[in-house]
Protein backbone atom coordinates (compact mmCIF):
# COMPACT_ATOMS: atom_id res chain seq x y z
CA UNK A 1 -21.01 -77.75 42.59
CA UNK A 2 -17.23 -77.28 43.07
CA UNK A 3 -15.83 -74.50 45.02
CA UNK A 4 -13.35 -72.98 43.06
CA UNK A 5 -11.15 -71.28 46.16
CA UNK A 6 -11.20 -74.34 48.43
CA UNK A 7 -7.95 -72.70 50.31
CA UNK A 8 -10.54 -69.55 51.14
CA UNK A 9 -13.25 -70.04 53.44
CA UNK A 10 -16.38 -68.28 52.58
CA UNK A 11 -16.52 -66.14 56.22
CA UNK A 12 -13.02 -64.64 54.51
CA UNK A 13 -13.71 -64.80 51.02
CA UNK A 14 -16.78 -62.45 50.98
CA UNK A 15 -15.44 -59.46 53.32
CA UNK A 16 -12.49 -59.99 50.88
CA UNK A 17 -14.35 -59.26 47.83
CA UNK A 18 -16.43 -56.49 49.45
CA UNK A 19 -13.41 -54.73 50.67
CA UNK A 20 -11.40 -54.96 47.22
CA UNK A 21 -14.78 -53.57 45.50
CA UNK A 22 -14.06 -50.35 48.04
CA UNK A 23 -10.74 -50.30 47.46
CA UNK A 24 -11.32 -49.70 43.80
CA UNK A 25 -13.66 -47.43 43.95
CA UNK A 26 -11.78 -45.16 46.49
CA UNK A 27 -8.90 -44.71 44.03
CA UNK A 28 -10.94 -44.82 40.90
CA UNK A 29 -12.39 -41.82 42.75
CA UNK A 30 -9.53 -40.26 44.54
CA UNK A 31 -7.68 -40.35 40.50
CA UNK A 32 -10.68 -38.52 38.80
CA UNK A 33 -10.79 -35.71 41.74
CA UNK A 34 -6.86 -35.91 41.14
CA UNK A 35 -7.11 -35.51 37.42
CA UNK A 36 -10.16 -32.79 37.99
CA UNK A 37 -8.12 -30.32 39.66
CA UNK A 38 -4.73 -30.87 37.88
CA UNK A 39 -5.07 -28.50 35.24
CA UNK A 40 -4.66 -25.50 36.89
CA UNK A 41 -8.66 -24.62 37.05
CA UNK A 42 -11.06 -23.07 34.64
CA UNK A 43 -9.83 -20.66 31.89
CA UNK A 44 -11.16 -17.21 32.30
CA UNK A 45 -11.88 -15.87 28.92
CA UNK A 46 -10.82 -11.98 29.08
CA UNK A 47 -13.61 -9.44 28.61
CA UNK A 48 -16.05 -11.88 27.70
CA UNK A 49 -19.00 -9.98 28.47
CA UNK A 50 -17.77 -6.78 25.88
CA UNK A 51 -17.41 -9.86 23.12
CA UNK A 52 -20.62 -10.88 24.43
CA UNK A 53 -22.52 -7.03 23.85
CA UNK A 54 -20.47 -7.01 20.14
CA UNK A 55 -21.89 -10.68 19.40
CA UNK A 56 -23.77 -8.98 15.73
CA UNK A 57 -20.46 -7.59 14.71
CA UNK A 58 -18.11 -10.50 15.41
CA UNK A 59 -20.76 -12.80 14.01
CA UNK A 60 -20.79 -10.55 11.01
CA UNK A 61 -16.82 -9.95 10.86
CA UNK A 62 -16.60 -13.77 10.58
CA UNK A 63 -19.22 -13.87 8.19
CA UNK A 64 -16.27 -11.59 5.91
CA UNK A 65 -13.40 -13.72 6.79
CA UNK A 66 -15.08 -17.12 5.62
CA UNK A 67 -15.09 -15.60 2.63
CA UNK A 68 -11.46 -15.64 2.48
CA UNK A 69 -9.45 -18.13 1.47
CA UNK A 70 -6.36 -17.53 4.17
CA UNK A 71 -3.50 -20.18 4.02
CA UNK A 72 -1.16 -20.61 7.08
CA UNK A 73 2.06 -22.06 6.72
CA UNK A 74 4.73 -22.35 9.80
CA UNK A 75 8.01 -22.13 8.62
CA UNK A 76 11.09 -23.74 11.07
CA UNK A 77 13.04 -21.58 13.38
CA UNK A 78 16.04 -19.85 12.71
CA UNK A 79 18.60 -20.50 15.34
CA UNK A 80 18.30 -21.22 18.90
CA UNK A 81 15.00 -18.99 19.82
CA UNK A 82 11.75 -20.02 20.14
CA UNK A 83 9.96 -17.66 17.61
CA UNK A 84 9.04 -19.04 14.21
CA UNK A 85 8.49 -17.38 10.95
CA UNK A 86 4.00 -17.65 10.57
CA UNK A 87 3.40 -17.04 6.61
CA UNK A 88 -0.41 -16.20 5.91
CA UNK A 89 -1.63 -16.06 2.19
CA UNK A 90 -4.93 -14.74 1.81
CA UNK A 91 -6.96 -14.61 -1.48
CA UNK A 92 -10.52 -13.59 -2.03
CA UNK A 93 -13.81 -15.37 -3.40
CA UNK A 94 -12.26 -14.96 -7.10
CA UNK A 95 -8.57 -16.20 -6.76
CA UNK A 96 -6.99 -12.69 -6.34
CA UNK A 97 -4.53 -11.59 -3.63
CA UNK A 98 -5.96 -9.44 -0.79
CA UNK A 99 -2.73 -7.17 -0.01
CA UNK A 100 -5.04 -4.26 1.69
CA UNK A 101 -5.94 -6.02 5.03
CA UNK A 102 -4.57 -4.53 8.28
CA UNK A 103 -5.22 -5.83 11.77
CA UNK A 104 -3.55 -8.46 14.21
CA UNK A 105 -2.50 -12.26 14.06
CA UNK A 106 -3.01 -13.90 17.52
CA UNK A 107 -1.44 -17.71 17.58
CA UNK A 108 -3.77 -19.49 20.39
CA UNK A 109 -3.43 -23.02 22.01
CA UNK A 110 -6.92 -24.83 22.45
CA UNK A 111 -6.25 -25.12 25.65
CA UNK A 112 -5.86 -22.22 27.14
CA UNK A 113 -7.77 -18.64 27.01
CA UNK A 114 -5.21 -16.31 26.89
CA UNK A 115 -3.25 -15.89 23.17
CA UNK A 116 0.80 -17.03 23.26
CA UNK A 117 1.29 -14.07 21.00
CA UNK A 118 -0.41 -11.32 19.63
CA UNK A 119 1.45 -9.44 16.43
CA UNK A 120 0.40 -6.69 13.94
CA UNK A 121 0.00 -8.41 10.45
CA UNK A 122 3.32 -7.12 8.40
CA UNK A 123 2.77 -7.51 4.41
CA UNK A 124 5.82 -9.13 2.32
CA UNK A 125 6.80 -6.73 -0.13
CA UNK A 126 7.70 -9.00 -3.10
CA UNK A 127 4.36 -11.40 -2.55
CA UNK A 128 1.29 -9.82 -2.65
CA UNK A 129 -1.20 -11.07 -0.69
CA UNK A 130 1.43 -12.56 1.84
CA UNK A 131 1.98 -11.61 5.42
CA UNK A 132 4.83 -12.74 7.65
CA UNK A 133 5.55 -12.32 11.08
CA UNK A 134 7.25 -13.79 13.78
CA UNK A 135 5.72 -15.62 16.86
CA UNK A 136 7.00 -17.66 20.17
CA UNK A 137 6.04 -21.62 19.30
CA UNK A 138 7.96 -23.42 21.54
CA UNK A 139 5.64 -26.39 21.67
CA UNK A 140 4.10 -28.73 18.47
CA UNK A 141 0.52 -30.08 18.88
CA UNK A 142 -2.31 -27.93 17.65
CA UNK A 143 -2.15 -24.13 17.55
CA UNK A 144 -5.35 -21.77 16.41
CA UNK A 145 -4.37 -18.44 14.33
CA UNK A 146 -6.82 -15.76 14.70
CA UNK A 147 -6.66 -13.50 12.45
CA UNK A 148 -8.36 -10.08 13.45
CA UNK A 149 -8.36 -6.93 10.90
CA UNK A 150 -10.17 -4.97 8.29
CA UNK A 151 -10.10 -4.09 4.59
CA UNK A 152 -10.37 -0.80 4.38
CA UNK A 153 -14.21 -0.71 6.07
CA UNK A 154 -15.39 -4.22 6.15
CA UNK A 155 -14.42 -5.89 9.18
CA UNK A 156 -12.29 -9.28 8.84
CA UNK A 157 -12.30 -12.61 11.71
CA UNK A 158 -11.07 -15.69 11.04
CA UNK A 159 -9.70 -18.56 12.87
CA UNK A 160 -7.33 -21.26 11.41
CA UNK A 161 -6.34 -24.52 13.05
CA UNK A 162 -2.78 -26.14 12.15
CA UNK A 163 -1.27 -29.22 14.06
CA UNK A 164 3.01 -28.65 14.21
């Protein structure tokens, strides 16, 4: 059989290979510790263990809000700010507009635990069923809008996910 590296004797050649294998695996594993700690280190979830005790009535809250139909449309920003009109159209099991529900819109990146912004939903007088309100989007990608409230007694939770 031929040698294929007849420059490279085999007393260099293997301590060679050995030492590249290392090599490799040193930064392969220096990177992924690199990349681990990066991020700025695990999200803390804020009072996690009261959302925790209240599990039955959040489970049950979202149980209401799936059976909305809530729309959420992000309009573009007026001017130079970073805020952007957030239109939400909600509509019951049957088709009609829900213009009694009162709570709080919270726009949410994946990524992080903490909400961007956390508003009171504010009605639109001449569309029923419509809220609008204004929150700071500075970034595209994929935003979550929690939507938090009540109508009149039954408690309301939904989430909706929208990629700018």
């Amino acid at each position: 059989m031929r040698n294929p590296f007849p420059s490279i004797p085999a007393n260099i050649r293997w301590p060679m290979f050995i030492i590249g294998l290392l090599s490799i695996s040193i930064t392969a594993s220096a990177y992924t510790f690199y990349k681990a700690h990066s991020d700025g280190g695990p999200a803390i979830v804020e009072n996690y263990y009261e959302k925790g005790k209240n599990w039955n009535a959040s489970a049950e809250a979202r149980r209401n809000g799936g059976r909305l139909d809530v729309k959420i449309r992000v309009l573009p920003s007026t001017g130079d700010s970073n805020m952007r009109p957030v239109e939400v159209t909600v509509r019951d099991s049957t088709g009609a507009t829900v213009d009694d529900l009162t709570g709080m819109i919270r726009g949410l990146r994946p990524h992080l635990a903490a909400p961007v912004a956390a508003v009171p939903l504010r009605p639109v007088d001449e569309t029923p069923g419509t809220y609008r309100q204004l929150l700071p989007m500075a970034a595209g990608g994929i935003w979550d809008f929690e939507i938090d409230g009540s109508r009149g007694e039954t408690p309301i939770q939904t989430t909706i996910r929208v990629r700018l």
